[in-house]
PDB file of N, CA and C in Angstrom:
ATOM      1  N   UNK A   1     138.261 175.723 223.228  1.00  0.00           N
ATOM      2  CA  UNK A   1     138.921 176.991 223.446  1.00  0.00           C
ATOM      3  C   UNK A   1     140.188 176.737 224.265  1.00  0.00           C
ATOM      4  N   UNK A   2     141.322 177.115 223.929  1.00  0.00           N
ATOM      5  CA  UNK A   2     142.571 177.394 224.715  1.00  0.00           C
ATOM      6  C   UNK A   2     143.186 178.441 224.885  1.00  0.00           C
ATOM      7  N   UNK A   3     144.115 178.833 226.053  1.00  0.00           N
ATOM      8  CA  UNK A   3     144.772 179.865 226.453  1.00  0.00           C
ATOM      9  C   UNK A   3     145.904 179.756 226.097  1.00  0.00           C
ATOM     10  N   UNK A   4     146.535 181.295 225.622  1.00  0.00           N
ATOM     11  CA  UNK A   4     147.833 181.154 225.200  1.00  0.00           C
ATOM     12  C   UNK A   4     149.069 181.267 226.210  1.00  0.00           C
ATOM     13  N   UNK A   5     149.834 179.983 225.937  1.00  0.00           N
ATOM     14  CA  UNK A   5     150.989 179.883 227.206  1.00  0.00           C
ATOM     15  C   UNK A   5     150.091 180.244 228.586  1.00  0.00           C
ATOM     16  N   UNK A   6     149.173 179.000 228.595  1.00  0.00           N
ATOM     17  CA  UNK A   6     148.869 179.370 229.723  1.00  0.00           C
ATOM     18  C   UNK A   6     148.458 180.704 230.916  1.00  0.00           C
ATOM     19  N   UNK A   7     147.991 181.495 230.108  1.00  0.00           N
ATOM     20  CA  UNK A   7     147.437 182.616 230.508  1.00  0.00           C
ATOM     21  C   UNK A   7     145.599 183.289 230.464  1.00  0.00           C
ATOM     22  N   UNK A   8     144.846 182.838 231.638  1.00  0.00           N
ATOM     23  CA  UNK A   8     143.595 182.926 231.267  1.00  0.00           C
ATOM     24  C   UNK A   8     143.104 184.152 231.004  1.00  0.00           C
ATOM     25  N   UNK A   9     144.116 185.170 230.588  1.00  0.00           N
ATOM     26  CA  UNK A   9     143.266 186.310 230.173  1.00  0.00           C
ATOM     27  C   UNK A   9     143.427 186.746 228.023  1.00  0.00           C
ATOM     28  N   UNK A  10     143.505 185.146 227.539  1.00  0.00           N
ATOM     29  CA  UNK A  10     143.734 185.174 226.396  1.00  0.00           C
ATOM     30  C   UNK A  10     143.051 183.814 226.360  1.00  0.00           C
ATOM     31  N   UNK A  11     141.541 184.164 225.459  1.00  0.00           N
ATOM     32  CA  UNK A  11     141.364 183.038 225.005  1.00  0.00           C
ATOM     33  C   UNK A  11     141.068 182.774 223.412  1.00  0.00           C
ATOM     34  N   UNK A  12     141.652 181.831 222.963  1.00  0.00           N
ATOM     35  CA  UNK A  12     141.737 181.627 221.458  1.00  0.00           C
ATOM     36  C   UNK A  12     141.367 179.975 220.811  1.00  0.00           C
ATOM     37  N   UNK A  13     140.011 180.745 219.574  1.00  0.00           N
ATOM     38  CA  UNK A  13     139.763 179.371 219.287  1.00  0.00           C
ATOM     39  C   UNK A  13     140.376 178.610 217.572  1.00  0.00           C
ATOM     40  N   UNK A  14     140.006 178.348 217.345  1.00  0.00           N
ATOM     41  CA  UNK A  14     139.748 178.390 215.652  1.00  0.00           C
ATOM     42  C   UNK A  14     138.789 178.201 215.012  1.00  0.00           C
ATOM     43  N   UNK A  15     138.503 179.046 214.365  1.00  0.00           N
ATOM     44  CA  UNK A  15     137.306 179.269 213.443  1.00  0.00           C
ATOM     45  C   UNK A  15     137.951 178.990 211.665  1.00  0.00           C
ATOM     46  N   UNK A  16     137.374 178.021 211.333  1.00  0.00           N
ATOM     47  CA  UNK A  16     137.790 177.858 210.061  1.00  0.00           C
ATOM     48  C   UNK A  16     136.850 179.084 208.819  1.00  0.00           C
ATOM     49  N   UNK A  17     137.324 179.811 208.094  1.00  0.00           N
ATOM     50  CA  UNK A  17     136.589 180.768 206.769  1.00  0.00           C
ATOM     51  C   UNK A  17     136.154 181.676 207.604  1.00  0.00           C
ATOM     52  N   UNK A  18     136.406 182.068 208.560  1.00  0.00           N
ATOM     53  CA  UNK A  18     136.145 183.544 209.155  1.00  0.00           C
ATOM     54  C   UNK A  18     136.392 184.531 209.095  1.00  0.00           C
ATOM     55  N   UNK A  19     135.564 185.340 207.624  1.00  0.00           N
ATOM     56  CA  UNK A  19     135.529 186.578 207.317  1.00  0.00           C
ATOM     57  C   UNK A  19     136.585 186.286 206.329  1.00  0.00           C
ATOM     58  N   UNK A  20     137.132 184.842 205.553  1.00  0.00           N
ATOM     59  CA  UNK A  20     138.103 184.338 204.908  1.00  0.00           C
ATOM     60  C   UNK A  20     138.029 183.415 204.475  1.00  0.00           C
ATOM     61  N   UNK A  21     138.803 183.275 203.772  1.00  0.00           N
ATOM     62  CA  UNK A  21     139.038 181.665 202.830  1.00  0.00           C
ATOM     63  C   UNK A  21     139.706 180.515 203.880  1.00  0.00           C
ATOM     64  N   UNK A  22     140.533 181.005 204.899  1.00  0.00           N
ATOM     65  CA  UNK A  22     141.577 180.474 205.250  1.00  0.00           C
ATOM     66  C   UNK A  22     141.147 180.174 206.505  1.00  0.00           C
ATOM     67  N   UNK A  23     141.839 179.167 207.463  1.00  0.00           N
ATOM     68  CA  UNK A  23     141.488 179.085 208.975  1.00  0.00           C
ATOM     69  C   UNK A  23     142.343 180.191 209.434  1.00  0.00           C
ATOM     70  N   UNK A  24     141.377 181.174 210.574  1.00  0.00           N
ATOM     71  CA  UNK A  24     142.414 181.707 211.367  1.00  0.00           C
ATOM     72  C   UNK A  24     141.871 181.176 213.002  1.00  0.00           C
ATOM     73  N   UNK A  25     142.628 182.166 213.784  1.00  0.00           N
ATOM     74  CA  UNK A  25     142.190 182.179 214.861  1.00  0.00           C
ATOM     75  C   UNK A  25     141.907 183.481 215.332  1.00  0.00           C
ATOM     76  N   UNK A  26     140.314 183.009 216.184  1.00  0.00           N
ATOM     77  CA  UNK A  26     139.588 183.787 216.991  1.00  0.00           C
ATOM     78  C   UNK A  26     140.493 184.095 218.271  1.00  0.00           C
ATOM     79  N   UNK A  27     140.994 185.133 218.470  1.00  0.00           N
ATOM     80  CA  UNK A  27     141.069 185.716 219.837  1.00  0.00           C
ATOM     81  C   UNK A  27     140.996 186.446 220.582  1.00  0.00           C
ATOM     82  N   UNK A  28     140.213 186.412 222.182  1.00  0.00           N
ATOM     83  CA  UNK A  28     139.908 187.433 222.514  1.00  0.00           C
ATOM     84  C   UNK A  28     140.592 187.676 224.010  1.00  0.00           C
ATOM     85  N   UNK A  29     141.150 188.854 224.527  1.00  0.00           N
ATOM     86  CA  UNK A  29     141.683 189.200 225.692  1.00  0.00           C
ATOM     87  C   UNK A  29     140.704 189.891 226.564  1.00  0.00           C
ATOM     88  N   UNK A  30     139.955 189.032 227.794  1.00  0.00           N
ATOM     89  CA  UNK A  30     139.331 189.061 228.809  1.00  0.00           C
ATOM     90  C   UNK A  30     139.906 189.428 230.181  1.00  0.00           C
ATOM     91  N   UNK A  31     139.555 190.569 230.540  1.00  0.00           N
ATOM     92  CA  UNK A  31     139.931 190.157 232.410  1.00  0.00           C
ATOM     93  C   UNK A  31     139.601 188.589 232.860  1.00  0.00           C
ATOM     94  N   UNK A  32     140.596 188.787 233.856  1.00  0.00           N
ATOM     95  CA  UNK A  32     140.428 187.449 234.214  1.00  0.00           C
ATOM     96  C   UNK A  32     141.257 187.326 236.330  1.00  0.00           C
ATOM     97  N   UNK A  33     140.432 188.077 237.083  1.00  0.00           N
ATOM     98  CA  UNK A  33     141.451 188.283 238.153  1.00  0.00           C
ATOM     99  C   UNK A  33     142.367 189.551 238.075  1.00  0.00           C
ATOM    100  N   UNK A  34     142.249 190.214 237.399  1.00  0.00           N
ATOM    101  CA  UNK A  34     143.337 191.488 236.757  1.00  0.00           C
ATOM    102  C   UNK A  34     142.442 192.618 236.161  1.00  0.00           C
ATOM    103  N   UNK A  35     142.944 193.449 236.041  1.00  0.00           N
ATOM    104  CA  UNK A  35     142.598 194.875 235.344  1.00  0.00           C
ATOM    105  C   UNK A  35     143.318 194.814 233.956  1.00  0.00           C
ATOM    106  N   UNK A  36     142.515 194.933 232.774  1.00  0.00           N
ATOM    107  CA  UNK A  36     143.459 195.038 231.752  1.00  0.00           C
ATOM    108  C   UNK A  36     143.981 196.487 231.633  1.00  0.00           C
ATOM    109  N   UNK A  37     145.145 196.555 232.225  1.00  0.00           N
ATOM    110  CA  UNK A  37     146.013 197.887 231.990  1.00  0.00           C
ATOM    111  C   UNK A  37     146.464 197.948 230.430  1.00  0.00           C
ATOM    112  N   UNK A  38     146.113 199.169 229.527  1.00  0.00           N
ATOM    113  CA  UNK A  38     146.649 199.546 228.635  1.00  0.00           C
ATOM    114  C   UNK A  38     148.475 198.910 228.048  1.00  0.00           C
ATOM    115  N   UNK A  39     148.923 198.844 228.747  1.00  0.00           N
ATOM    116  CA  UNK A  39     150.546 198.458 228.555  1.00  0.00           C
ATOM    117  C   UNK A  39     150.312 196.839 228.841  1.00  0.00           C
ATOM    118  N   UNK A  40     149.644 196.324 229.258  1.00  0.00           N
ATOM    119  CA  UNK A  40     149.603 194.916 229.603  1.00  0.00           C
ATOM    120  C   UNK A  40     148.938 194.535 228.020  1.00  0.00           C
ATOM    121  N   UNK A  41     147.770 195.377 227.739  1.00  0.00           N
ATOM    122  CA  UNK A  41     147.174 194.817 226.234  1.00  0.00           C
ATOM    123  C   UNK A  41     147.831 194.633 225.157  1.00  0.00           C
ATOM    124  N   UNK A  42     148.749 195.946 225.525  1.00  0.00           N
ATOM    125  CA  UNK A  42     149.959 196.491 224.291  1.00  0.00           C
ATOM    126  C   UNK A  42     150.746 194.885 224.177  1.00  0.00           C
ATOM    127  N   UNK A  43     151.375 194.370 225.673  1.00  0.00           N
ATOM    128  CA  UNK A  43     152.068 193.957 225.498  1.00  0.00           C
ATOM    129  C   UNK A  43     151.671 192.471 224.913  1.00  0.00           C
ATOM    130  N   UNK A  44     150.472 192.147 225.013  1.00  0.00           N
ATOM    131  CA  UNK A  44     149.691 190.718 224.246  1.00  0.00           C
ATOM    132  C   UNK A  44     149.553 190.806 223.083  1.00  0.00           C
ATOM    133  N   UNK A  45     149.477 192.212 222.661  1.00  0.00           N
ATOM    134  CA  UNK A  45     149.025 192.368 220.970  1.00  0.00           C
ATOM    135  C   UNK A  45     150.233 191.872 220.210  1.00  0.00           C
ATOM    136  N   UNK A  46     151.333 192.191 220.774  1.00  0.00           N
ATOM    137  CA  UNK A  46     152.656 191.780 220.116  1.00  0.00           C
ATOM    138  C   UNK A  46     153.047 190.946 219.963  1.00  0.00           C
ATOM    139  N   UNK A  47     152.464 190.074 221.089  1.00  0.00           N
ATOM    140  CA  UNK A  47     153.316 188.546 221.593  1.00  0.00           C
ATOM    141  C   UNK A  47     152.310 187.459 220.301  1.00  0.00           C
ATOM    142  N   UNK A  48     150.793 188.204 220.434  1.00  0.00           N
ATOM    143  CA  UNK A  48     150.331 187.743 219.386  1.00  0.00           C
ATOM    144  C   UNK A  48     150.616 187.787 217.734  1.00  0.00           C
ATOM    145  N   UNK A  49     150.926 188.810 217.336  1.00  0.00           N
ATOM    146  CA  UNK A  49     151.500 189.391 216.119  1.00  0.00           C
ATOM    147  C   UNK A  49     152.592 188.395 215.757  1.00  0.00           C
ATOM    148  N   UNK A  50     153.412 187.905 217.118  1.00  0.00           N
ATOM    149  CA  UNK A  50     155.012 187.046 216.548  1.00  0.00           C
ATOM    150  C   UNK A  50     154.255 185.118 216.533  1.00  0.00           C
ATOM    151  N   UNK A  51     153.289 184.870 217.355  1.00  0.00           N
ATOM    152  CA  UNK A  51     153.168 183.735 217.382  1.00  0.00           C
ATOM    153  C   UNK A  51     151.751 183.337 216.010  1.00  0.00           C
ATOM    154  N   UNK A  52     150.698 184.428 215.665  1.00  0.00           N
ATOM    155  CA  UNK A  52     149.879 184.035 214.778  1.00  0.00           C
ATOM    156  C   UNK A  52     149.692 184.919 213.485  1.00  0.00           C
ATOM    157  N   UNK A  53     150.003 184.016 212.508  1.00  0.00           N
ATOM    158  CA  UNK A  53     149.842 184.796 211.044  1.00  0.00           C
ATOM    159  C   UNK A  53     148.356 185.148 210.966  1.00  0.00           C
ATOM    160  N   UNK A  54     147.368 184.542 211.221  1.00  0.00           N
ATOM    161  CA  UNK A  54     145.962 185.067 210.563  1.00  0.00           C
ATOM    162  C   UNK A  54     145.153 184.669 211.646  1.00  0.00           C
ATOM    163  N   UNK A  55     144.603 186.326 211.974  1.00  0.00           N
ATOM    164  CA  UNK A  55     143.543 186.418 213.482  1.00  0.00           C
ATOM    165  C   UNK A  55     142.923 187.330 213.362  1.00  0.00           C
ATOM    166  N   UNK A  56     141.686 187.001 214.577  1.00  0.00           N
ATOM    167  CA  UNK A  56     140.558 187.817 214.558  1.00  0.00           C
ATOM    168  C   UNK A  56     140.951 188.185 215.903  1.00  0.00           C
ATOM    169  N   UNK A  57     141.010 189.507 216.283  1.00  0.00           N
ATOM    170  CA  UNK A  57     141.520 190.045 217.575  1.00  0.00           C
ATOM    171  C   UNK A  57     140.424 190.793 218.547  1.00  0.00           C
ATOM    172  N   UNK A  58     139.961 190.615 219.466  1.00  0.00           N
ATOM    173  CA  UNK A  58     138.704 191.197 220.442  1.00  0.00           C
ATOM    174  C   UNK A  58     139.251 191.437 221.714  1.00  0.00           C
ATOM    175  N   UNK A  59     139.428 192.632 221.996  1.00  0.00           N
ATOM    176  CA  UNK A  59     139.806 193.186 223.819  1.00  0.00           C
ATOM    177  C   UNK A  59     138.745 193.694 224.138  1.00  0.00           C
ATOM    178  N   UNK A  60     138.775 193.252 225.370  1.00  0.00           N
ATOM    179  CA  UNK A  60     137.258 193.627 226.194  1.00  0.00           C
ATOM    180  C   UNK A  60     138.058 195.187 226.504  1.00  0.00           C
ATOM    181  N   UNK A  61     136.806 196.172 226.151  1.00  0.00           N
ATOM    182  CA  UNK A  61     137.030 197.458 226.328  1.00  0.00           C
ATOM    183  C   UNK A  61     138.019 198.159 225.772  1.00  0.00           C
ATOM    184  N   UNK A  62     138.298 197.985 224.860  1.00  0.00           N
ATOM    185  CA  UNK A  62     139.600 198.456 223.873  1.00  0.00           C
ATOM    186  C   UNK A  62     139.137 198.447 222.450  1.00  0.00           C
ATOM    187  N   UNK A  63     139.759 199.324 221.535  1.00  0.00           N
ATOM    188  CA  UNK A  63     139.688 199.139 220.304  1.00  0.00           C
ATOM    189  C   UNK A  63     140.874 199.576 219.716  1.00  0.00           C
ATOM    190  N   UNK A  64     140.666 199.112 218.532  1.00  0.00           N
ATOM    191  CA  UNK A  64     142.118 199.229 217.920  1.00  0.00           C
ATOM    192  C   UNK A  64     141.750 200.006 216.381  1.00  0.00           C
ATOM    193  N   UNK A  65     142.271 200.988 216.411  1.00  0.00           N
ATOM    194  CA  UNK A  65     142.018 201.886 214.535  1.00  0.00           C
ATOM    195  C   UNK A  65     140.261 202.110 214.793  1.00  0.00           C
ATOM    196  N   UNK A  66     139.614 202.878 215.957  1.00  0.00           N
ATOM    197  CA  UNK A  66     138.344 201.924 216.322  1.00  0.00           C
ATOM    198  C   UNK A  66     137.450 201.084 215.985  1.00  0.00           C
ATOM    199  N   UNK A  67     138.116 199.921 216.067  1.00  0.00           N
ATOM    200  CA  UNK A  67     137.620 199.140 215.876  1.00  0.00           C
ATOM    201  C   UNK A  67     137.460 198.064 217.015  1.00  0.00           C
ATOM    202  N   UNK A  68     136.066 197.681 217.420  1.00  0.00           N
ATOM    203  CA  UNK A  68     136.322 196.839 218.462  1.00  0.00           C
ATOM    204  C   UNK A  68     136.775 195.468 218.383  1.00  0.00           C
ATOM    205  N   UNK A  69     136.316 194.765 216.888  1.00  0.00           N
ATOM    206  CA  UNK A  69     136.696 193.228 216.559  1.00  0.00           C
ATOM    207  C   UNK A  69     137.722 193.828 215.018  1.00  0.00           C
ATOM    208  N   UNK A  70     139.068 193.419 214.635  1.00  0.00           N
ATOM    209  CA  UNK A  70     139.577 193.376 213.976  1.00  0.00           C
ATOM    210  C   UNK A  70     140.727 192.449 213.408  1.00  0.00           C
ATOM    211  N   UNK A  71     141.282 192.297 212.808  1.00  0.00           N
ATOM    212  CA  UNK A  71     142.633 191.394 212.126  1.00  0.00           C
ATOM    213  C   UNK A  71     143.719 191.323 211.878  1.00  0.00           C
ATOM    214  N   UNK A  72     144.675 190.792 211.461  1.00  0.00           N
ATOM    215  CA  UNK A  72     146.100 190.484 211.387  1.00  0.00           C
ATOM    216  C   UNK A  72     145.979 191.703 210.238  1.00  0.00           C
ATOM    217  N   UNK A  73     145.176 191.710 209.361  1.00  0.00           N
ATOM    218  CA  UNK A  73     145.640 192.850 208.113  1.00  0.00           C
ATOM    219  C   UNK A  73     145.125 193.791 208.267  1.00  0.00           C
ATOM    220  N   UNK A  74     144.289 194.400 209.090  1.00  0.00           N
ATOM    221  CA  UNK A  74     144.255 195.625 209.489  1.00  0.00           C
ATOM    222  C   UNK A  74     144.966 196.510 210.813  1.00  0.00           C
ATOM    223  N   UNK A  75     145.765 195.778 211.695  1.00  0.00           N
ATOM    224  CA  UNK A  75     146.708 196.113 212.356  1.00  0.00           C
ATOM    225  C   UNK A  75     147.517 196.468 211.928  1.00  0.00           C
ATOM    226  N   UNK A  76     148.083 197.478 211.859  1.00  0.00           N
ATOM    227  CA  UNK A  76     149.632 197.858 211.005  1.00  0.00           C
ATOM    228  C   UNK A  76     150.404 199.103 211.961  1.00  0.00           C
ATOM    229  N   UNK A  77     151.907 199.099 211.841  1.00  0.00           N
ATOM    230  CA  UNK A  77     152.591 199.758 212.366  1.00  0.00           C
ATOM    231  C   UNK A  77     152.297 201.257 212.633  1.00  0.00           C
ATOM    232  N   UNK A  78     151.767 201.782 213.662  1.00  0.00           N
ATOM    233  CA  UNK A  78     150.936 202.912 213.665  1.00  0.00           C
ATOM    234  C   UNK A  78     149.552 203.458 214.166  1.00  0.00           C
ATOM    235  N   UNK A  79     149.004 202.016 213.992  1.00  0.00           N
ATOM    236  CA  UNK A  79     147.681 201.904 214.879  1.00  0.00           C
ATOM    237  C   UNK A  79     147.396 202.035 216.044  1.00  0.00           C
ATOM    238  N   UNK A  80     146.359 202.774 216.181  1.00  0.00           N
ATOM    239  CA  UNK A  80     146.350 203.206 217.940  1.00  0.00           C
ATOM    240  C   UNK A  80     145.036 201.918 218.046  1.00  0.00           C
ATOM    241  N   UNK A  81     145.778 201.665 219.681  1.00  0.00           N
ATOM    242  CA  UNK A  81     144.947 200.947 220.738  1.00  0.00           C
ATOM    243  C   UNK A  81     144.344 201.939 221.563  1.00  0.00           C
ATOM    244  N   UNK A  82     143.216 201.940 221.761  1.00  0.00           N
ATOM    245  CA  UNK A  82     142.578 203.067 223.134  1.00  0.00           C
ATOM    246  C   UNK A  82     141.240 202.182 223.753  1.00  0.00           C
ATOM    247  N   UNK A  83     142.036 202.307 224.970  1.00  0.00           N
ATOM    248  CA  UNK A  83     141.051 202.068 225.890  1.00  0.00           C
ATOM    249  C   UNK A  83     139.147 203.158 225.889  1.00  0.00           C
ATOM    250  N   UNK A  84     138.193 202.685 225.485  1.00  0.00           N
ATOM    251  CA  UNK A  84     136.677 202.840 225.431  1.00  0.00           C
ATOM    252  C   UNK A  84     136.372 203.832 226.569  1.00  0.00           C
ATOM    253  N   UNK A  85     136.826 203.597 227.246  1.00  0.00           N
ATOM    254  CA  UNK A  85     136.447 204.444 228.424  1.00  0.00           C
ATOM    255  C   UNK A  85     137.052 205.945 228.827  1.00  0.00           C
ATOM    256  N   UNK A  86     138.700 205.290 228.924  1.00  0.00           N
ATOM    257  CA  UNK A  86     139.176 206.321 229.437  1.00  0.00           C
ATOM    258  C   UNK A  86     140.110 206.410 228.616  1.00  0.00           C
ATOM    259  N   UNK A  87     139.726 206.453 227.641  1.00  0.00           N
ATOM    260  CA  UNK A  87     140.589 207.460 226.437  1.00  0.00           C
ATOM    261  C   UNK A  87     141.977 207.685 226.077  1.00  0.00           C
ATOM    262  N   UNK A  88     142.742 206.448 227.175  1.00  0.00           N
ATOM    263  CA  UNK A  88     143.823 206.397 227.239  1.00  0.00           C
ATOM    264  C   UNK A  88     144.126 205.141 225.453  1.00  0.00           C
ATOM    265  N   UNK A  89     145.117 206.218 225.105  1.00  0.00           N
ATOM    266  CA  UNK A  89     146.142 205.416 223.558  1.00  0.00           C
ATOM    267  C   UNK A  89     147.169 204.709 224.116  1.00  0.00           C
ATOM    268  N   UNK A  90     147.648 203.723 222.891  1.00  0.00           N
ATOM    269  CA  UNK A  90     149.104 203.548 222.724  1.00  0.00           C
ATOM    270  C   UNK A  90     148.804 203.667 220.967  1.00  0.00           C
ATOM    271  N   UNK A  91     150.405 203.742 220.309  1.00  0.00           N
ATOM    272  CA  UNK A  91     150.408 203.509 219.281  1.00  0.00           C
ATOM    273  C   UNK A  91     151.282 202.304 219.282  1.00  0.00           C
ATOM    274  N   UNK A  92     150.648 201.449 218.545  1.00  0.00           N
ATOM    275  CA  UNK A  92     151.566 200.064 218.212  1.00  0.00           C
ATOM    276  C   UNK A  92     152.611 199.851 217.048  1.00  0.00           C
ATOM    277  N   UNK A  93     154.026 199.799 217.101  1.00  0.00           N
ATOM    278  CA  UNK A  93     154.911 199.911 216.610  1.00  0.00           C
ATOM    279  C   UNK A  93     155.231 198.238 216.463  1.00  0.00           C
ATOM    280  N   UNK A  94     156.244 198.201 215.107  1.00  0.00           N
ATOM    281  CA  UNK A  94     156.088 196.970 215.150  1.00  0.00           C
ATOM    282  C   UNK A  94     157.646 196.707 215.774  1.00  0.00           C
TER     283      UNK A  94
END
């Protein structure tokens, strides 16, 4: 398992044929020393979107389109992120 750019609240593995033909990568965004603030998640989902073509995406306490585990092809311009708890959205724009 490794962290992306060095950041332990992103950890990502590879899973080869997961839920696919193809290798992607598993990743999931964990507290880690921090509160995952809504705008902080926002801002990983993106950074992920530009650095990996094919992923499996998991935020602790978040879902996305609700969904708690989802993918590079079901993310799309428009999709709300909301925090599980407190009901707080974003919509993700690309």
């Amino acid at each position: 398992m490794k962290q992306l750019k060095n950041n332990p609240n992103i950890q990502i593995t590879n899973i080869k044929g997961y839920r696919s033909l193809d290798d992607e990568h598993y990743i999931e965004i964990v507290p880690y020393n921090r509160e995952l603030n809504i705008n902080y998640v926002l801002f990983w989902i993106k950074k992920i979107q530009k650095e990996y073509k094919n992923f499996v995406l998991s935020i602790d306490n978040y879902c996305i389109d609700g969904l708690s585990e989802t993918n590079n092809n079901l993310i799309n311009n428009g999709s709300i992120l909301q925090n599980k708890y407190t009901e707080q959205y974003r919509t993700i724009k690309n």
